[in-house]
Every structure is written in C-alpha cells, then in structure tokens.
Protein backbone atom coordinates (compact mmCIF):
# COMPACT_ATOMS: atom_id res chain seq x y z
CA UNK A 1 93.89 200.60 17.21
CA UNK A 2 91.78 203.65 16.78
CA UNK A 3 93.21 206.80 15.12
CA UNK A 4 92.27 210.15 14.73
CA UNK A 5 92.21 210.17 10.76
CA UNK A 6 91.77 212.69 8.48
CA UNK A 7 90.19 215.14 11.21
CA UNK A 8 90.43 218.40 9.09
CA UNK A 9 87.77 217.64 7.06
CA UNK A 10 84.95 217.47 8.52
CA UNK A 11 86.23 220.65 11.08
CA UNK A 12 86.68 222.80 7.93
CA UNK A 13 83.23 221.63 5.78
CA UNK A 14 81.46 222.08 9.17
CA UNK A 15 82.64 225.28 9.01
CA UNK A 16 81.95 226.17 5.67
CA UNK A 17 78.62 227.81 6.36
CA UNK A 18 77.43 230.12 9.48
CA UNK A 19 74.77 229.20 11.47
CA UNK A 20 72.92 231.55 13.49
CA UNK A 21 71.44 231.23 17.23
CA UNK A 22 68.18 230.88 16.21
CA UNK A 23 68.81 227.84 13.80
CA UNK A 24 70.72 226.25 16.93
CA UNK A 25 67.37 226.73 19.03
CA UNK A 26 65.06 224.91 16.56
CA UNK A 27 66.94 221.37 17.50
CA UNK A 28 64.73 220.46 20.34
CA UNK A 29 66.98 218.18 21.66
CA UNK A 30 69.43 220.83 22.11
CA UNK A 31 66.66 223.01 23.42
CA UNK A 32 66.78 220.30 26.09
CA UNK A 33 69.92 219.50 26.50
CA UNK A 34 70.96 223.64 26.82
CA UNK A 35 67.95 224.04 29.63
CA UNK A 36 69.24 221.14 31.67
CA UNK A 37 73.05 221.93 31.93
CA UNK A 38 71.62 225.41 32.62
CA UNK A 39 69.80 223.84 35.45
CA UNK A 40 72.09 222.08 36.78
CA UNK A 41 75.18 224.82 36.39
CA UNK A 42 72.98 227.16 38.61
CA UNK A 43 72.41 225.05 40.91
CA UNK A 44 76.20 223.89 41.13
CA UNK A 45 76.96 227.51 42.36
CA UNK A 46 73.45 227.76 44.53
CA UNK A 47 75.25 224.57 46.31
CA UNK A 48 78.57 226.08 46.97
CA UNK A 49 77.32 229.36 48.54
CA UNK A 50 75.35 227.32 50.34
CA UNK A 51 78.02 224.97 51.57
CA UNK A 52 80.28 227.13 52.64
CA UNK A 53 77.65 229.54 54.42
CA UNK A 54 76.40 225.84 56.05
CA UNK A 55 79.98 224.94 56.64
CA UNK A 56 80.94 227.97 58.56
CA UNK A 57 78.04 228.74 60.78
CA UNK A 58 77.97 224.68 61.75
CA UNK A 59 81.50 224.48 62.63
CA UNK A 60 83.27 227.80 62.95
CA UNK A 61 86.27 227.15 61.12
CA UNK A 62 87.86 228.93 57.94
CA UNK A 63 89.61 225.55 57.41
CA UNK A 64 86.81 223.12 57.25
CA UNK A 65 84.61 225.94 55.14
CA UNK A 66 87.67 226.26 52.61
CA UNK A 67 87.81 222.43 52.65
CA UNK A 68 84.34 221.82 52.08
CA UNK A 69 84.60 224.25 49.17
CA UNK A 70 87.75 222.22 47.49
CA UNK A 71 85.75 218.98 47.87
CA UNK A 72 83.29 220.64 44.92
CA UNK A 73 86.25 220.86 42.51
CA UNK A 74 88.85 218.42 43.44
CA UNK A 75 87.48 214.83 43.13
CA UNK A 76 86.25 215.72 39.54
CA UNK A 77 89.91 215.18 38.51
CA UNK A 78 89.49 211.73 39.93
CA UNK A 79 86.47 211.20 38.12
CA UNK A 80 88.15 212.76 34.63
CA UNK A 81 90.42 209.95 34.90
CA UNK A 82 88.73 206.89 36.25
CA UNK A 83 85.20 207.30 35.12
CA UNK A 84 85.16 209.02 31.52
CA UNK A 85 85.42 206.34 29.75
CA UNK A 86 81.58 205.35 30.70
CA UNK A 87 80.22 208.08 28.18
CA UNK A 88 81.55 205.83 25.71
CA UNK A 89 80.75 202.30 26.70
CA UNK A 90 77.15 203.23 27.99
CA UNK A 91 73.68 205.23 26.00
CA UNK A 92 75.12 208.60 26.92
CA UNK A 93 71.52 210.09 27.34
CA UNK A 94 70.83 207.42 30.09
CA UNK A 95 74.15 208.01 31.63
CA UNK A 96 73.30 211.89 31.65
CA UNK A 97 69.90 211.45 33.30
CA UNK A 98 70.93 208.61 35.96
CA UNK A 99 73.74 210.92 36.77
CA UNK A 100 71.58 213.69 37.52
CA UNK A 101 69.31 211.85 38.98
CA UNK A 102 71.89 210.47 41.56
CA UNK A 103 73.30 213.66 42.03
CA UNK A 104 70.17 215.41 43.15
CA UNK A 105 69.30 212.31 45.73
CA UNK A 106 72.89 213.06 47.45
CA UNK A 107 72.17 216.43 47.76
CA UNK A 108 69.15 215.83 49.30
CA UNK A 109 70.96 213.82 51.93
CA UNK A 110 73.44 216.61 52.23
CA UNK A 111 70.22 219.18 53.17
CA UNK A 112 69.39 217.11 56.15
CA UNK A 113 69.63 219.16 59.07
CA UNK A 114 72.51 217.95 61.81
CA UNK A 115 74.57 215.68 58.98
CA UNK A 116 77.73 214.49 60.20
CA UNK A 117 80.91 217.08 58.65
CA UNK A 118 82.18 213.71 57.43
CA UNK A 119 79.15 211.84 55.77
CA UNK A 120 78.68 215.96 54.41
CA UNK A 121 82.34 215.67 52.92
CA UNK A 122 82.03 211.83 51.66
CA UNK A 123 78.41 213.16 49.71
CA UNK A 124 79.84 216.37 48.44
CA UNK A 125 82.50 214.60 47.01
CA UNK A 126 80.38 212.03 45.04
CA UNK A 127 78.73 214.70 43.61
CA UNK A 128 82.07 216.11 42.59
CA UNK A 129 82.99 212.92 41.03
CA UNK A 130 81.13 212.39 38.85
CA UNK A 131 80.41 216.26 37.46
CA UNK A 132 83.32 215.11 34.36
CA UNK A 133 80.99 211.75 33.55
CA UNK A 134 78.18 213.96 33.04
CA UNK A 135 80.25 216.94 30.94
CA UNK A 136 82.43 214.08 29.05
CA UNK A 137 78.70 212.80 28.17
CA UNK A 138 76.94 215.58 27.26
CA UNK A 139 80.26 216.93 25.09
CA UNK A 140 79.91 213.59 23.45
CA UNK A 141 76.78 213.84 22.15
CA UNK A 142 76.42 217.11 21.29
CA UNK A 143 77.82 216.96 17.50
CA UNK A 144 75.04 213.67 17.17
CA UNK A 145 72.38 216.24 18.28
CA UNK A 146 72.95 219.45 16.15
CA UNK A 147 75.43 217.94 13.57
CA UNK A 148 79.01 219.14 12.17
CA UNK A 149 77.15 222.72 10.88
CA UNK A 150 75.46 223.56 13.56
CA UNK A 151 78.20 222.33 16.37
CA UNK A 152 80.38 225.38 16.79
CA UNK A 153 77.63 227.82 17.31
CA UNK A 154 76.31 225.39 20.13
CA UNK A 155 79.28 225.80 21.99
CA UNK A 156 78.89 229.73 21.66
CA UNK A 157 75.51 229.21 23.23
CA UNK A 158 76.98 226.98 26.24
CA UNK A 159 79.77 229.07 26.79
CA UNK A 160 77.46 232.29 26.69
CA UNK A 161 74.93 230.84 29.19
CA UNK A 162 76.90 229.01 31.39
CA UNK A 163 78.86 232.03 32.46
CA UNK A 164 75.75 233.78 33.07
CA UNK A 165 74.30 231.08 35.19
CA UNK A 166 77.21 230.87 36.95
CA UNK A 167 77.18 234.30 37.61
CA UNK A 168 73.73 234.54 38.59
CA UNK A 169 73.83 231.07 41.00
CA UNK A 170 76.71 233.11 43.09
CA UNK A 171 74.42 236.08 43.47
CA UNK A 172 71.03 234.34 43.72
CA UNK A 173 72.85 231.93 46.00
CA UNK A 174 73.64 234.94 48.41
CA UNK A 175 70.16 236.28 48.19
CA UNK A 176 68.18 233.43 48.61
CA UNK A 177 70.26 232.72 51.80
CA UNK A 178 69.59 235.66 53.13
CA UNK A 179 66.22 235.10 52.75
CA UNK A 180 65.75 231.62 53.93
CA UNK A 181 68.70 229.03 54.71
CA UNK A 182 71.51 227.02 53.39
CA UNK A 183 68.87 223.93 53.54
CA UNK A 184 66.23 225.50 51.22
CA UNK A 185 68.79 226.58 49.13
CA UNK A 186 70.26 222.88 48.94
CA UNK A 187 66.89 221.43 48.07
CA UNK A 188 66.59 224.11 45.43
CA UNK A 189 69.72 222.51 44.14
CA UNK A 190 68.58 218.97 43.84
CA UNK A 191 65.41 220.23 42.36
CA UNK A 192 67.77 221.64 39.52
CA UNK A 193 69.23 218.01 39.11
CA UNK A 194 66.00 215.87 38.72
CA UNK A 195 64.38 218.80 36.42
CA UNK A 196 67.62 217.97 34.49
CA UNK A 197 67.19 214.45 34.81
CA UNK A 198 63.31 214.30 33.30
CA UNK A 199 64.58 216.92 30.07
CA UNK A 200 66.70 214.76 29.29
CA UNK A 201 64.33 211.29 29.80
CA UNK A 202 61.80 213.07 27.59
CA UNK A 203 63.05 215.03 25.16
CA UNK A 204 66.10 213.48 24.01
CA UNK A 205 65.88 210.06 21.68
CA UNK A 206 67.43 206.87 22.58
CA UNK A 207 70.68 206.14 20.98
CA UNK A 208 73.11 202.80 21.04
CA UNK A 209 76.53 203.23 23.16
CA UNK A 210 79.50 204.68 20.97
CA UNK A 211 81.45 201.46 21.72
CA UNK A 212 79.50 198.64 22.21
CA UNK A 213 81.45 196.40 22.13
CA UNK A 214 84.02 197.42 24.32
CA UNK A 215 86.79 194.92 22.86
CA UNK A 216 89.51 195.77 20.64
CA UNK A 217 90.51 194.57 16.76
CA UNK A 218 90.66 190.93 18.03
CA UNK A 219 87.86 190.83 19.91
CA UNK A 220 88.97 190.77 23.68
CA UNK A 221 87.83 193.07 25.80
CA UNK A 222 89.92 196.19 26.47
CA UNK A 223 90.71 196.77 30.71
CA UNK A 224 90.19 200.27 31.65
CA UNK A 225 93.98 200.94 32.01
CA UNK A 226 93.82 199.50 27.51
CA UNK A 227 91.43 202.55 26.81
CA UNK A 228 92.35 205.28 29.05
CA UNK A 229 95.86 204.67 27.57
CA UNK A 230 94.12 204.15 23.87
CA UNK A 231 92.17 207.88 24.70
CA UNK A 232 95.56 209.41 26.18
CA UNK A 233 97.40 208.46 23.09
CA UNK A 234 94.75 209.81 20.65
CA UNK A 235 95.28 213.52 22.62
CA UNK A 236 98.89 213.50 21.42
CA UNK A 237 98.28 211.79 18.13
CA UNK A 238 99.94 214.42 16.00
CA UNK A 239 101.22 217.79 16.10
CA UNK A 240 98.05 219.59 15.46
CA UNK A 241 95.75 217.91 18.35
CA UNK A 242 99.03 218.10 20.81
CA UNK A 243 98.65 221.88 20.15
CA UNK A 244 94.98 221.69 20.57
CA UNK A 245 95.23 219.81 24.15
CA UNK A 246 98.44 221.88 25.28
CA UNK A 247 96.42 225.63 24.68
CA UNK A 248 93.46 223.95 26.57
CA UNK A 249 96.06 223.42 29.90
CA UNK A 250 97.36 226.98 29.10
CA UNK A 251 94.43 228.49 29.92
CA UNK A 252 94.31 227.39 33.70
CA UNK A 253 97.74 229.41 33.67
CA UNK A 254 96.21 232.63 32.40
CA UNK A 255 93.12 232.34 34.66
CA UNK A 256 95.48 232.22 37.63
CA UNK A 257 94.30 235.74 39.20
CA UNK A 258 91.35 234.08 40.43
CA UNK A 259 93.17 232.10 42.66
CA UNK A 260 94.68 234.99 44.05
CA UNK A 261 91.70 237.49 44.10
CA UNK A 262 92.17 238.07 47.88
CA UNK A 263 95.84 239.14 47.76
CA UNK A 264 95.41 240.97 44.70
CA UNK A 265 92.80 243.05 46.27
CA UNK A 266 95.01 243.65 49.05
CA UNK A 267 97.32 244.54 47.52
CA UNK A 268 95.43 247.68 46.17
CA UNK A 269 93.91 248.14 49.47
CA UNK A 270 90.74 246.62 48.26
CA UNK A 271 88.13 245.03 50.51
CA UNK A 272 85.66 241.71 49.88
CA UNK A 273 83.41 244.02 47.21
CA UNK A 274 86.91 244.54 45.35
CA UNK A 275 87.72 240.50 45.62
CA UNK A 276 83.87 239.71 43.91
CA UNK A 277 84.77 241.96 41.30
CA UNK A 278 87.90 240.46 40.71
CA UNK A 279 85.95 236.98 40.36
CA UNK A 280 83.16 238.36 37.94
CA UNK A 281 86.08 239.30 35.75
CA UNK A 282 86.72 236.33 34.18
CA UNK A 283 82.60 235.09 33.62
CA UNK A 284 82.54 238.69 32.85
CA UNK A 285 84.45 238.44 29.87
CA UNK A 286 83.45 234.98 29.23
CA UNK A 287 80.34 236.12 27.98
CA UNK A 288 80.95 239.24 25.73
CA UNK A 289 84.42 236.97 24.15
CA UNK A 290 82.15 234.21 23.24
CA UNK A 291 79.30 236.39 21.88
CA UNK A 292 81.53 238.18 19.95
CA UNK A 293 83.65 235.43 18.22
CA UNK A 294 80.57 233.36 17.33
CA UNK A 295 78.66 236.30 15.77
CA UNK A 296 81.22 238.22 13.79
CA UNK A 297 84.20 236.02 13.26
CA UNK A 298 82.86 233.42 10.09
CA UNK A 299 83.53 230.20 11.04
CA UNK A 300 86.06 229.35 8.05
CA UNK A 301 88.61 232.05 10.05
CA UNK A 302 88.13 230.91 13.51
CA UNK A 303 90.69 227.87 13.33
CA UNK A 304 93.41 230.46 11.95
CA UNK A 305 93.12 232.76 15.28
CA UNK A 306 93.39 230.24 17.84
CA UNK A 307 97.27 230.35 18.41
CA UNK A 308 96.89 234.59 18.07
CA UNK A 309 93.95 234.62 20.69
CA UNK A 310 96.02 231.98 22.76
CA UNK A 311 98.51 234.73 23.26
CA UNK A 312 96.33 237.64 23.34
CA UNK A 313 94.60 235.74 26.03
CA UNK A 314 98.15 235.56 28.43
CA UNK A 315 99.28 239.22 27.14
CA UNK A 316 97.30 240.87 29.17
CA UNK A 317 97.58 238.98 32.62
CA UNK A 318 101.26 240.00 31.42
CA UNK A 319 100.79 243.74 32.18
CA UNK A 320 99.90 243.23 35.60
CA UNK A 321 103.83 243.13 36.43
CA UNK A 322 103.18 246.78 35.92
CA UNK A 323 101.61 247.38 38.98
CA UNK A 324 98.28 248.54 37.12
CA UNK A 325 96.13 249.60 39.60
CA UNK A 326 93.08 247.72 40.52
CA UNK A 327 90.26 248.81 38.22
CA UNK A 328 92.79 248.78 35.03
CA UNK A 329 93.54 245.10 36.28
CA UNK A 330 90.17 244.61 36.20
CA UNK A 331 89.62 245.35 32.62
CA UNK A 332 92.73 243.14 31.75
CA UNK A 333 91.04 240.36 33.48
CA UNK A 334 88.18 240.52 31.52
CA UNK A 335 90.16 240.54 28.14
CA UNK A 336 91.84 237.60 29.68
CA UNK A 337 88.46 236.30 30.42
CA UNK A 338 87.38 236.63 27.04
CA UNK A 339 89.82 235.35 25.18
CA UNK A 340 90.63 232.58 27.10
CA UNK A 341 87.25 231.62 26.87
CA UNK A 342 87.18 231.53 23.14
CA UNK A 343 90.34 229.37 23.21
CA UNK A 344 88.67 227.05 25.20
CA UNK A 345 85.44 226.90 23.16
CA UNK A 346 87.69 226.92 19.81
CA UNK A 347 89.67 223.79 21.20
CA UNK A 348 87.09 222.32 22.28
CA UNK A 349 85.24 222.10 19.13
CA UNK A 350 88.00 221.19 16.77
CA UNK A 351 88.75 218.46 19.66
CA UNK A 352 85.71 217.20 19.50
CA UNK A 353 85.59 216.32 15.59
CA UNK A 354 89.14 215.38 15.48
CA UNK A 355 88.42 212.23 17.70
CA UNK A 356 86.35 209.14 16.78
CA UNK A 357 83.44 208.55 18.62
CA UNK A 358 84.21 205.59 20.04
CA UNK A 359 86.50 207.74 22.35
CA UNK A 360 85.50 210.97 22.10
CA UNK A 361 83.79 210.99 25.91
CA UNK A 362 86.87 209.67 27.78
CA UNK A 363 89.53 211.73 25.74
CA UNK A 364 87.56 215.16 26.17
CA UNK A 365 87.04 213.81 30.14
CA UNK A 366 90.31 213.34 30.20
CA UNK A 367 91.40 216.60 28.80
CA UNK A 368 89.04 218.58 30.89
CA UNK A 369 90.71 216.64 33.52
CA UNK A 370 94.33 217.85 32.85
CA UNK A 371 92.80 221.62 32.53
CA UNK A 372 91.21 221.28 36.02
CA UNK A 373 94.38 219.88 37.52
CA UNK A 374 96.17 223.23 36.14
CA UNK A 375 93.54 225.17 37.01
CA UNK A 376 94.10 223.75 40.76
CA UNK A 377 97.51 223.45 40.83
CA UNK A 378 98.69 227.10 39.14
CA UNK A 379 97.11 229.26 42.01
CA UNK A 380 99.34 227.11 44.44
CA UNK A 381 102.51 228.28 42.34
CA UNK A 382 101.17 231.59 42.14
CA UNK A 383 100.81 231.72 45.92
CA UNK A 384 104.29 230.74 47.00
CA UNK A 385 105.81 233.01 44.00
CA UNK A 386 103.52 236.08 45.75
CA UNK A 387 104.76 235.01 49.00
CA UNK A 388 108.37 235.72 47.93
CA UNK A 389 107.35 238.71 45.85
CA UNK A 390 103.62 239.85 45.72
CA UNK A 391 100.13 239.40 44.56
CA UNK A 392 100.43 241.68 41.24
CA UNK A 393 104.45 240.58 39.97
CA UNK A 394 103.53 236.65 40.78
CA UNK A 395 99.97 236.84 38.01
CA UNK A 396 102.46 238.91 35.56
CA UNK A 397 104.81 236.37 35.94
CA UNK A 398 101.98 233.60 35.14
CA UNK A 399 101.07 235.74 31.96
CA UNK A 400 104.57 236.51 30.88
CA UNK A 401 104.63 232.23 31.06
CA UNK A 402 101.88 232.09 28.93
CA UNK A 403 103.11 234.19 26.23
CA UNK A 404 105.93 232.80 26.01
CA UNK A 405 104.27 229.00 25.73
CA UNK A 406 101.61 230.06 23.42
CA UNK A 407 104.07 231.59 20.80
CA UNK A 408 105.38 227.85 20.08
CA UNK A 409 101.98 226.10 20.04
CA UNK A 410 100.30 229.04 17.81
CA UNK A 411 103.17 228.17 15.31
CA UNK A 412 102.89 224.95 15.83
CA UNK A 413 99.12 224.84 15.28
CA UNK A 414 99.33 226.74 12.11
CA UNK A 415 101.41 224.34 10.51
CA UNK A 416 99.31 221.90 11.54
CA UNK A 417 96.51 223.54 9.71
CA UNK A 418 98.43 224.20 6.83
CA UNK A 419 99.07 220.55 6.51
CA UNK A 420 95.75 219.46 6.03
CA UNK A 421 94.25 219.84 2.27
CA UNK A 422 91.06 221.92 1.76
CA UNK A 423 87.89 220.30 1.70
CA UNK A 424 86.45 219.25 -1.93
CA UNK A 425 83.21 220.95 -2.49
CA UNK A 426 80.27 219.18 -4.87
C-alpha cells in the first residue's frame, strides 16, 4: 500500500529558495507545456460563446442554450472520477497530446453546419470528459518538468495566464462572432487543440508511465475500483493533507456569487453589462492575487498563510449580507477572487508533493473533481436560499459558511505544519 510519507520535506526544501519568472521560462518544456494549456484554455471559452450563441439561434430555446452550456462543465466530474487514473498508468505526455488531439477532431464534428442537437450534446460532452484526464496529466508532470524549486512559481505562471486567457476567450469569443460565425469560431477552437497537441509531440521528452506496472505489493493487478479507492484514501491520509483537500472544496463555496451574477445584479437594478462585471470579478482578482503572492510573499512563508488567506478569502463574500451596493460588491469579489485563487494554487502545490507519483494524477483528478462538484452544486443552494430570501443575504450566508469552516481547517493545518521537523540543510 502506497503512503504519503514524509511529505514536508521536500515542500519546505523546495521552498527554501525563490525562483523568479524568468528562471521558470528558460525550461523549454515548460515553455511548451505553458503555450499549449494557454491554447487550449482560450479556446475552451472561444467554444462556449460559441455554443451557446449556436445553441440559441438554431433552436430558440433558453433551456437547450443553458443545457448545452452545463454539458461543458458537468461530465468532467465523471471523467475526475472514472478516467484519472490513466495519467498514471499511461506516458502522460502521450496521453496529453492524444487527448488534444481527440478533442480538436470532435470539435470539428461539432462545427459542421446542420448537426443534430443530440449528436451536438453527445460530442460536447466527450470533450467535457475528458478536460480532468488532460489537467490530472499535465498537473502530474509538471514537478518532473521544472523540479521541486522551480514548481511553485509555475503554478503562479498558470494561474496568472489562465485567468487572462480565460478572460480574453469570453471577449474575443464575442468579437470574433460578431464578425464571422459560431462555425469559424469552432474551427478556431480545434485549431487551438491540435497546435496543443504538436507542442507537446515536439517539445516535450518521452518519459515511462508513473505506474507501470499497475499491480499492487503482490503482484496482481489492481481493478480500477483498488486504485481510485488507494488515491481516495491517500487525500485523507492525515490531518495535514485532509486540511489541504477540505480548503480546496471550500473555495467552490466562496466563489458562489458567480452562480448568482444575474440575481445579484438585479438585485441592484443592474442590467447584462453589470452581470459581465460581476463574472470578471473573480478572473479579475485571480490574476493580481496570484501575481502578488508569488512575487512578494518568499516561498518559506507561503505554507504558514494558507489557513489565514482561506478565511480572508470567505470574509469578504461575508459582507455582502450588508447589502453593499453593487460596485463595493464588486471589489469584494475580486478580493474573494484573489485570495481564493492563491488558496487554490497554495493547495495545489503542497498537494502535489505530498503524494507519490504513482498516484499523484488520479488523486489531484480526483480532487479537482470534488471542487467542481461544489463548485456546481453550491450555486444550486445559493439559489433556493435567494429564493426564500434574496440574491445579496443568500452569497453572505455562503461566506459567513466559509468563515466559519476555514477557522477549523486553518488550525488544523497549522498543526499539521508544526508537526513536521525542518528540513536538514548540507
């Protein structure tokens, strides 16, 4: 049975020393790896304008367009569950370029003109499904690429740029509509996914499958239910990577105002402009939280302010039981944004060196998985809680929530980190 073992070593040592952007940058493999995802992340949100613009003026109906739009997110859980475990059992580059590759030949099929609404569905899906395979990979190998020193700052990088190409795929999306149709803009999407695909063939190096073998310590062969329950286990190992996992899911509770950006705008008498704002919040913040924690806070201290930034993050989705107006709610979303954002990248990272390799693509699919389920489900609470109250008092009540379930993991988390014995230096 695999364990997580003395994973506070290598976390602190690899944080011992700052590295800066530019150092990051001179890995070409990350060079190629960062240009892909930011491929294919723009043309992820390219796709969904597209969809739903494709969606509506095909069929007419809110219903279908909102459904078509779910189908982007929802089978990824699915995929977190089932499929993760591939990034460990298969050559994780190959698996990251034949995904791409696949990807970009269904959305092909999904640009042909007069496609079925159900084959559309059944191919938009797919896609969806297996988005965690490729993250799960690509998470995976990231430390083999840029190593334990260089590891954290890479995640700044990802989290910097993917907010910003995720920001700039729902504008460009709009624009390029506008200026041709949702079938050019498709094909620009699966152009995304085989330039992806050939980075990856050609600039990243060949290297063996985490677990070979596939068997466990006598030799048989482990069944899929064996490892997922063998990954699941190693996410509640011990008190400090149950805190870890637990302030990843927290996060889909403090990001629950974009769920409810219509109503909240409403509520303030706001119109669609108000609800886009609302929605660039979060990215918003995203971007200056994780350029700001990677650049001034040294890595040694980072660890130490993840339960404080886990509760700074709900504290201020808190205030909005005060009725705050719309551009002061605003602002709090993007110090939501922010900090949230760093909690994610900060968990993340201390995740990712706490688990062996073996299983490190399933357990972080299957994590992501649990914070996409949250992410899904809270907005649905949210809803029926705004029904019975409104927009503003059912997101305080989601931050109030948070607080109050961040205080015991921060604590618990710092004990954690107390626990484990400072790294001998040479």
């Amino acid at each position: 049975m695999l364990s997580v073992g003395d994973w506070g070593r290598p976390t602190l040592r690899a944080m011992a020393s700052g590295t800066s952007y530019k150092e990051v940058f001179r890995v070409p493999e990350f060079r190629a790896m960062w240009l892909a995802e930011l491929q294919s992340v723009a043309g992820d949100q390219l796709a969904r304008v597209a969809l739903s613009v494709l969606v509506f003026t095909e069929t007419g109906s809110a219903a279908l367009t909102g459904l078509t739009y779910a189908l982007t997110f929802v089978p990824s859980l699915l995929g977190g569950i089932f499929l993760t475990g591939l990034a460990d059992r298969f050559p994780r580059r190959e698996l990251i370029m034949w995904i791409d590759g696949l990807r970009g030949c269904l959305i092909l099929l999904v640009a042909i003109p007069g496609m079925p609404f159900w084959s559309l569905c059944v191919l938009v899906g797919i896609v969806s499904l297996l988005q965690p395979v490729f993250k799960s990979a690509q998470l995976a190998l990231l430390p083999d690429v840029l190593g334990e020193e260089r590891f954290a700052t890479g995640m700044a990088i990802r989290s910097i740029t993917i907010q910003s190409a995720q920001m700039a795929g729902f504008a460009g999306g709009g624009l390029l509509i506008a200026v041709f149709n949702p079938y050019v803009v498709l094909v620009l999407d699966a152009i995304t996914f085989f330039g992806s695909a050939l980075l990856i063939r050609s600039r990243l190096k060949p290297r063996p499958a985490a677990d070979r073998s596939g068997a466990d310590d006598t030799g048989v062969r482990r069944s899929w239910r064996a490892s997922a329950g063998e990954s699941w286990g190693l996410l509640f190992a011990d008190r400090g990577m149950r805190a870890l996992v637990l302030m990843l899911w927290l996060m889909a509770l403090v990001a629950v105002y974009e769920g409810m950006a219509a109503p909240y705008a409403a509520l303030f008498g706001g119109s669609s402009v108000t609800v886009g704002l609302i929605l660039a919040a979060d990215p918003l913040g995203s971007v200056i939280g994780a350029f700001l924690f990677s650049k001034f806070v040294p890595e040694a201290r980072r660890p130490k302010l993840l339960g404080p930034f886990a509760i700074l993050a709900a504290a201020p989705v808190a205030v909005c039981l005060l009725q705050p107006g719309l551009w002061v709610s605003i602002v709090l979303f993007v110090l939501a944004g922010g900090f949230g954002t760093i909690v994610v990248m900060q968990t993340t990272t201390s995740m990712t060196f706490m688990l062996p390799d073996a299983r490190r693509g399933q357990a972080i699919g299957m994590s992501n998985s649990g914070l996409t389920t949250a992410t899904g489900v809270s907005p649905l609470f949210a809803g029926i809680l705004a029904d019975k109250t409104d927009a503003a008092q059912a997101v305080g009540w989601f931050g109030v929530a948070g607080v109050i379930a961040a205080i015991p993991l921060a604590v618990l988390w710092q004990r954690s980190i107390r626990a484990v014995p400072a790294p001998v230096t040479d």
